[in-house]
N, C-alpha and C. Protein backbone atom coordinates (compact mmCIF):
# COMPACT_ATOMS: atom_id res chain seq x y z
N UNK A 1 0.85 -1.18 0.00
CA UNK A 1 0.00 0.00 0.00
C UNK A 1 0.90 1.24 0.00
N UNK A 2 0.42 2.08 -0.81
CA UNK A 2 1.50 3.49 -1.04
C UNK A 2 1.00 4.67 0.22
N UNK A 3 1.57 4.96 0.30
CA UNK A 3 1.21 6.46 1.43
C UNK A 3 1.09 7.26 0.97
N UNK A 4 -0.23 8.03 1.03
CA UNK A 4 -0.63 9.16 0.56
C UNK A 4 -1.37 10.10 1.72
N UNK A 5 -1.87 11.08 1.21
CA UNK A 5 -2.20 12.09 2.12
C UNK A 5 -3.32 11.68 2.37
N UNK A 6 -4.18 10.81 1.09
CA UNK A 6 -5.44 11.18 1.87
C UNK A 6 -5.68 9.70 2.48
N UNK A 7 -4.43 8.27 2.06
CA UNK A 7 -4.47 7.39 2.61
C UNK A 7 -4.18 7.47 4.30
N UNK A 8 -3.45 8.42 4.42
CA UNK A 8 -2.82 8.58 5.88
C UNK A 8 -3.72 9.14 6.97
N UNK A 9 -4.66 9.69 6.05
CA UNK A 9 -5.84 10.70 7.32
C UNK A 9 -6.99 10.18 6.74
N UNK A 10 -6.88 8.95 6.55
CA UNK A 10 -8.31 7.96 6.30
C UNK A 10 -9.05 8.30 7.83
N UNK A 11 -10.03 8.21 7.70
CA UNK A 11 -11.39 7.77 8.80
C UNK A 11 -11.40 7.67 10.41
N UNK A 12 -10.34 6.30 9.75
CA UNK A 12 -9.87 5.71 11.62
C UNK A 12 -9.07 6.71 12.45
N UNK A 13 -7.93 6.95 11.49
CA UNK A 13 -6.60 7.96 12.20
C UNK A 13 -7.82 9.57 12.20
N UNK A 14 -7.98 10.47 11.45
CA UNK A 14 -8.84 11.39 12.17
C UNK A 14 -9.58 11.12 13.60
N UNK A 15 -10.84 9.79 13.44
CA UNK A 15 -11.33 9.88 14.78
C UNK A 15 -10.59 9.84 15.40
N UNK A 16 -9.13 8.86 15.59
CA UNK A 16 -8.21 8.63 16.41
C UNK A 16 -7.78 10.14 17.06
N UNK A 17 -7.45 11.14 16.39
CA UNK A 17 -6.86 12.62 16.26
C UNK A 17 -8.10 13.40 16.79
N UNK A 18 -9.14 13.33 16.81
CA UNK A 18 -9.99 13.85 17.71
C UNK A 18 -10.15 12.79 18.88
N UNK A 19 -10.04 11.72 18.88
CA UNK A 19 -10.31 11.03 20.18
C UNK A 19 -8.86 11.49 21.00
N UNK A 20 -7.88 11.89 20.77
CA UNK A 20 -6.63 12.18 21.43
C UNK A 20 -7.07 13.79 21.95
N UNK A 21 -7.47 14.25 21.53
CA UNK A 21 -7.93 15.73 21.51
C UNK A 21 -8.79 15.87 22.42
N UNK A 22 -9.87 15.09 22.37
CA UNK A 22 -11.25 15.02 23.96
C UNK A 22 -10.30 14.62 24.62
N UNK A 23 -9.43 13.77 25.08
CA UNK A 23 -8.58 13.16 25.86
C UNK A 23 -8.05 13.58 26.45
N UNK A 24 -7.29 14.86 26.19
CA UNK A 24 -6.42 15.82 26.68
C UNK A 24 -7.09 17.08 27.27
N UNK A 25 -8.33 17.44 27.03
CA UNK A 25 -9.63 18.09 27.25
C UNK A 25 -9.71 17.33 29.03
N UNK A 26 -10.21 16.54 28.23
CA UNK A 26 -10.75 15.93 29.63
C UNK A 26 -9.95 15.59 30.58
N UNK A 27 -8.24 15.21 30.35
CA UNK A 27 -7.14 15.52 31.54
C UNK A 27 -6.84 16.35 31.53
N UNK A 28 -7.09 17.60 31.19
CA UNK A 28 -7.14 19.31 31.59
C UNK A 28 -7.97 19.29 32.67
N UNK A 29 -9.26 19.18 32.41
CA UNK A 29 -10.56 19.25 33.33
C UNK A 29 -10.09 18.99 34.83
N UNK A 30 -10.08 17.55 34.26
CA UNK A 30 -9.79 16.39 35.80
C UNK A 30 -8.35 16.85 36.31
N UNK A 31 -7.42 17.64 35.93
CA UNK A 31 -6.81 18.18 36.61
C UNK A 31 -6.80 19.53 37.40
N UNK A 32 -8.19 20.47 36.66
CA UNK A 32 -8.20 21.11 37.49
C UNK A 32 -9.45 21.24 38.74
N UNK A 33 -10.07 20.14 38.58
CA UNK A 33 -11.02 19.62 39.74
C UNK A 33 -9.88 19.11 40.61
N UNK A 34 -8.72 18.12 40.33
CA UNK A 34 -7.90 17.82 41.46
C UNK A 34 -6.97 18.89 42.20
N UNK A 35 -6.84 19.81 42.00
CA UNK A 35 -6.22 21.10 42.26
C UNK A 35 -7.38 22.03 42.69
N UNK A 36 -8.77 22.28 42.82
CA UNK A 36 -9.69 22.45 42.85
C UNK A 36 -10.94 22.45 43.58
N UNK A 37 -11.22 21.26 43.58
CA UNK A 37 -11.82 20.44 43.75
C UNK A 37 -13.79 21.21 43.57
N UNK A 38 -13.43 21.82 42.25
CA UNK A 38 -14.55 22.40 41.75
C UNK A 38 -15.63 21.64 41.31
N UNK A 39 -16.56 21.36 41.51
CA UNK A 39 -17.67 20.10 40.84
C UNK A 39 -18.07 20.80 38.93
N UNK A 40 -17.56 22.06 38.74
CA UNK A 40 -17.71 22.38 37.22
C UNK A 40 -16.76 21.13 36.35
N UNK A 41 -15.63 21.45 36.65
CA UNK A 41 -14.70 20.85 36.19
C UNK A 41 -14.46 19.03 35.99
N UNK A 42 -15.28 18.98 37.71
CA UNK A 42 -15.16 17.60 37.32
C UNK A 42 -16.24 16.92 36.19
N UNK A 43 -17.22 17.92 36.33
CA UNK A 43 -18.48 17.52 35.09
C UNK A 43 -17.59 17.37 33.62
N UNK A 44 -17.06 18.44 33.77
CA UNK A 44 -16.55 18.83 32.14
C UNK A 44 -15.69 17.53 32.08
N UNK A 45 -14.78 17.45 32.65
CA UNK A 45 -13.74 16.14 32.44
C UNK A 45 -14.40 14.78 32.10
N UNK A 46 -15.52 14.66 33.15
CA UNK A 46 -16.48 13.44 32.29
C UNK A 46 -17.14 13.48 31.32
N UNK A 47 -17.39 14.83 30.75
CA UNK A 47 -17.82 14.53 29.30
C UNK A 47 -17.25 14.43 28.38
N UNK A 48 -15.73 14.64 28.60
CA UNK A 48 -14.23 14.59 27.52
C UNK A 48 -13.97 13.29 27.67
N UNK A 49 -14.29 12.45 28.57
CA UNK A 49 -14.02 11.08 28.79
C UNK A 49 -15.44 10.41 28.29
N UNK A 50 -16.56 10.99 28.58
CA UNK A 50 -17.39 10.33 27.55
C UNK A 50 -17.49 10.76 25.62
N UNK A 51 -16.94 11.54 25.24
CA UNK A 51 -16.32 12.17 24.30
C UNK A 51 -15.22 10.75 23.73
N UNK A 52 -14.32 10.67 24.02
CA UNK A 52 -13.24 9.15 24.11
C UNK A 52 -14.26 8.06 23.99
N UNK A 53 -15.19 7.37 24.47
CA UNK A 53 -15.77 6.48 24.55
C UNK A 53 -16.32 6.57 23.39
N UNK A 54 -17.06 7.73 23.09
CA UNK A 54 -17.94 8.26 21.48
C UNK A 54 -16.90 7.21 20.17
N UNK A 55 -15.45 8.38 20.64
CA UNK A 55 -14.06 8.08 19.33
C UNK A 55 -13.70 6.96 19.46
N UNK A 56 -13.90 6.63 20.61
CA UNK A 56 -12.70 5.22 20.20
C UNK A 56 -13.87 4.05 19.50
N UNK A 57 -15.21 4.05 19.88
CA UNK A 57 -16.14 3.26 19.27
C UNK A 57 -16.25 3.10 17.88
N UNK A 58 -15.88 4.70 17.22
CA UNK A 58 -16.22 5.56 15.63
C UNK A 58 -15.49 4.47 15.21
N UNK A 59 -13.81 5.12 15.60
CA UNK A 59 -12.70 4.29 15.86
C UNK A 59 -12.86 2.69 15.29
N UNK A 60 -13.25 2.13 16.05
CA UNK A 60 -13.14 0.54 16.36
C UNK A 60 -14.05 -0.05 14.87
N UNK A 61 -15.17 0.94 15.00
CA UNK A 61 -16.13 0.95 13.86
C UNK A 61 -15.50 0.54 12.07
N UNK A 62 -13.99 1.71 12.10
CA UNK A 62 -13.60 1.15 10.72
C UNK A 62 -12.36 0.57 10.67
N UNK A 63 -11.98 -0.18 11.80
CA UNK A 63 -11.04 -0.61 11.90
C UNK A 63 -10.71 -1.80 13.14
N UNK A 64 -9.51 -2.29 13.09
CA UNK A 64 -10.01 -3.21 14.37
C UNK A 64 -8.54 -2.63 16.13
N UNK A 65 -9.23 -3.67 16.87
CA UNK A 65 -8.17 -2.46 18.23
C UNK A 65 -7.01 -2.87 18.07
N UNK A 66 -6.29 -3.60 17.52
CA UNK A 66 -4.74 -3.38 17.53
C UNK A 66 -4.25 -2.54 16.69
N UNK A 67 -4.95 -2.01 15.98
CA UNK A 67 -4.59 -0.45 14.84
C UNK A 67 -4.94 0.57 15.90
N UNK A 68 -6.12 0.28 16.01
CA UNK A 68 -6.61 2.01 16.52
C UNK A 68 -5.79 2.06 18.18
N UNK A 69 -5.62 1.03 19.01
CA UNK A 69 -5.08 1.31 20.01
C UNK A 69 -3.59 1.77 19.89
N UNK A 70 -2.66 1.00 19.13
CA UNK A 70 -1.14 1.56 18.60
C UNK A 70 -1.25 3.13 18.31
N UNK A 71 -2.40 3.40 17.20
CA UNK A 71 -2.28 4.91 16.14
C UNK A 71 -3.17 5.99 18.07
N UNK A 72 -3.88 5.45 18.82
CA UNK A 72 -4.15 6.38 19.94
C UNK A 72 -3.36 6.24 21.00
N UNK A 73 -2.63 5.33 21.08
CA UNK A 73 -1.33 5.40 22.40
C UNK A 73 -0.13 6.32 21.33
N UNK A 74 0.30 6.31 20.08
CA UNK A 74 1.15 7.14 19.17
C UNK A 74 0.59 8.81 19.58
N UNK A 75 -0.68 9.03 18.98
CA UNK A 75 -1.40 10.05 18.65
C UNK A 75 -1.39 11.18 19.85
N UNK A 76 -2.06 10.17 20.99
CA UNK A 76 -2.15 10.84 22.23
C UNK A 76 -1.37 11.40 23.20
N UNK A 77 0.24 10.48 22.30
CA UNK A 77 1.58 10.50 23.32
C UNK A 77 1.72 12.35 22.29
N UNK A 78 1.40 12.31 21.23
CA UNK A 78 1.45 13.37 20.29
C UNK A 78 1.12 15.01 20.95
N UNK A 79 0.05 14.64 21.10
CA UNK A 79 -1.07 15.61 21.79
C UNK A 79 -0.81 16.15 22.87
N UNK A 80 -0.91 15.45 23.79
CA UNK A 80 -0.21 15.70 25.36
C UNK A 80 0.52 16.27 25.06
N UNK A 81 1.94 16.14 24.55
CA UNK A 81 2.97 16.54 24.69
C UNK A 81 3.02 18.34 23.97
N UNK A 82 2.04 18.14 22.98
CA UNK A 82 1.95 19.61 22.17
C UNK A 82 1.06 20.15 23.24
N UNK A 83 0.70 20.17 23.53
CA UNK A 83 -0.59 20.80 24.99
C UNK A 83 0.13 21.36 26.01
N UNK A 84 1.04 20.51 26.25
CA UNK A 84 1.81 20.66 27.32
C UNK A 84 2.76 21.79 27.13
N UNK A 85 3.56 21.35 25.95
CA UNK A 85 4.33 22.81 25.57
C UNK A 85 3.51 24.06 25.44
N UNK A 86 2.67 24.34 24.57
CA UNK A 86 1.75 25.43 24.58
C UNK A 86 1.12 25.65 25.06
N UNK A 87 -0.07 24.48 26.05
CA UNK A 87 -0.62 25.58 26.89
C UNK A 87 -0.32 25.46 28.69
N UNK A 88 0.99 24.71 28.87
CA UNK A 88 1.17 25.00 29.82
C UNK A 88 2.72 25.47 29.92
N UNK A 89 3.33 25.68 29.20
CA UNK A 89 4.40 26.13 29.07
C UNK A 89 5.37 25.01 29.26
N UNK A 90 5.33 23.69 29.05
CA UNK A 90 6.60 22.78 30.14
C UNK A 90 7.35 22.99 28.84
N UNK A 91 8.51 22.20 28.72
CA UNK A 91 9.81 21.92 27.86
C UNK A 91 10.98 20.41 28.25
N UNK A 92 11.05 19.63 27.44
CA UNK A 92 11.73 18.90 27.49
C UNK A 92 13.14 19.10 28.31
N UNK A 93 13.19 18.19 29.00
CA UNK A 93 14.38 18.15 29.67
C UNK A 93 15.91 17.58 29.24
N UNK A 94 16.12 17.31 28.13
CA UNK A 94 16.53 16.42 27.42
C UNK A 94 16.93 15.78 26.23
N UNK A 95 17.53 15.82 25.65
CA UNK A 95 18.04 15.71 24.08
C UNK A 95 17.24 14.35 23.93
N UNK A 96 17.64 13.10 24.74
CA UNK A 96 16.31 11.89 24.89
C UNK A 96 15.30 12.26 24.52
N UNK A 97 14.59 13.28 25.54
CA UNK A 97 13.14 13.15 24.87
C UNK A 97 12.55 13.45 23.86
N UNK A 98 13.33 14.14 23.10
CA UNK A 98 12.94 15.25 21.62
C UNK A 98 13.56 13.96 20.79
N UNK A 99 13.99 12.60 20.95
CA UNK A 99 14.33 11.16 20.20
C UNK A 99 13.26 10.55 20.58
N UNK A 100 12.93 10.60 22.00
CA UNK A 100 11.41 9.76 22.22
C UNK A 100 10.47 10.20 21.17
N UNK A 101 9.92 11.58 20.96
CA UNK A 101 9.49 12.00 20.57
C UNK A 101 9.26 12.25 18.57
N UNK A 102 10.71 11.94 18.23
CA UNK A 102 10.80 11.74 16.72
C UNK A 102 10.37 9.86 16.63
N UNK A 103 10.98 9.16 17.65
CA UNK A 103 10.53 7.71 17.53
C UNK A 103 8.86 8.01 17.15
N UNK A 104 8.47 8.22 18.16
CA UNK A 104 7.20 8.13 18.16
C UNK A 104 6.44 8.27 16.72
N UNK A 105 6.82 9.63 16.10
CA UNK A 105 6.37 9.83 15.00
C UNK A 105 6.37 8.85 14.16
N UNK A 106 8.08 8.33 13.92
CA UNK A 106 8.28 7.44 12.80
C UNK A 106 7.19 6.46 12.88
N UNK A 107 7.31 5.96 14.27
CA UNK A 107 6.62 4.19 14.43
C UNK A 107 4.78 5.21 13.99
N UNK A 108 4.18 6.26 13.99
CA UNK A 108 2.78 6.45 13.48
C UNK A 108 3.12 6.29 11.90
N UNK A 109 4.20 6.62 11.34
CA UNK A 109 4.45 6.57 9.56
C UNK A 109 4.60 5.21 9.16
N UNK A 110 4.93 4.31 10.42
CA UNK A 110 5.54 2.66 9.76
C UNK A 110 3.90 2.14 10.08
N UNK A 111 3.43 2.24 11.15
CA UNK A 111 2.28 1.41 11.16
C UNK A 111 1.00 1.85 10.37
N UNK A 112 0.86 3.24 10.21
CA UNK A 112 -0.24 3.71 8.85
C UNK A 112 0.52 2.99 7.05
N UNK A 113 2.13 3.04 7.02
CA UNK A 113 2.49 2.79 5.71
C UNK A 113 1.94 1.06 5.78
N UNK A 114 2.18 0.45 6.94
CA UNK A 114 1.91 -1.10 6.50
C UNK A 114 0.38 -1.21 7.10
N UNK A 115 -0.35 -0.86 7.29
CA UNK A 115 -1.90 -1.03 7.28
C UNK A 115 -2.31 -2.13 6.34
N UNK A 116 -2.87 -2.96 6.27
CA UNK A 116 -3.54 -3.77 5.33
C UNK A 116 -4.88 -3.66 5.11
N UNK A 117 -5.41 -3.99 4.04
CA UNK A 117 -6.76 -3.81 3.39
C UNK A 117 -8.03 -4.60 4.49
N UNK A 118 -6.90 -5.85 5.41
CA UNK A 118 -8.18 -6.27 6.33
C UNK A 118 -8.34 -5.53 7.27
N UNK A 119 -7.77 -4.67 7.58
CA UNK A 119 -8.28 -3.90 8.83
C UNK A 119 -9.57 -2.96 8.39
């Protein structure tokens, strides 16, 4: 299978990319009910976590869970980490982690390039 743009942001990987997105929503929330202990917040965090339950179902829907769980443990490690830099200001500690971090990518380019038609 060739890699293309619009092969790469097929169906599954989008929901996946919004299911990483409620995800990080909703450990915003639930972190600031634990710092907090505001009952707004903790509402909101359960609906970013029922939000996840929505995606990962969409998810599962065109594909099966050893794809979509690999491309949302990849995706999410993605997300977090951009969240984190921008909206909370952190920064890598580490020449390591900015390699954790290119790994990561590659292994989302090797497992979307070898996808097979049965999934």
């Amino acid at each position: 299978m060739s890699l293309t743009l619009s092969s790469f942001f097929d169906t599954t990987f989008i929901n996946v990319i919004i299911l990483s997105i409620v995800e990080v929503y909703g450990d915003f929330e639930l972190q600031k009910y634990a710092h907090t202990n505001k009952t707004n917040y903790l509402v909101t965090g359960i609906l970013g976590y029922i939000g996840v339950v929505y995606f990962l179902i969409k998810s599962l829907q065109t594909s099966n869970i050893l794809y979509v769980n690999l491309m949302w443990d990849g995706v999410s490690a993605l997300v977090e980490t951009m969240a984190a830099v921008i909206l909370l200001g952190q920064r890598f500690e580490s020449w390591e982690h900015f390699v954790g971090g290119a790994l990561i990518i590659i292994g989302l380019f090797l497992i979307k390039f070898k996808k097979t038609k049965s999934d």
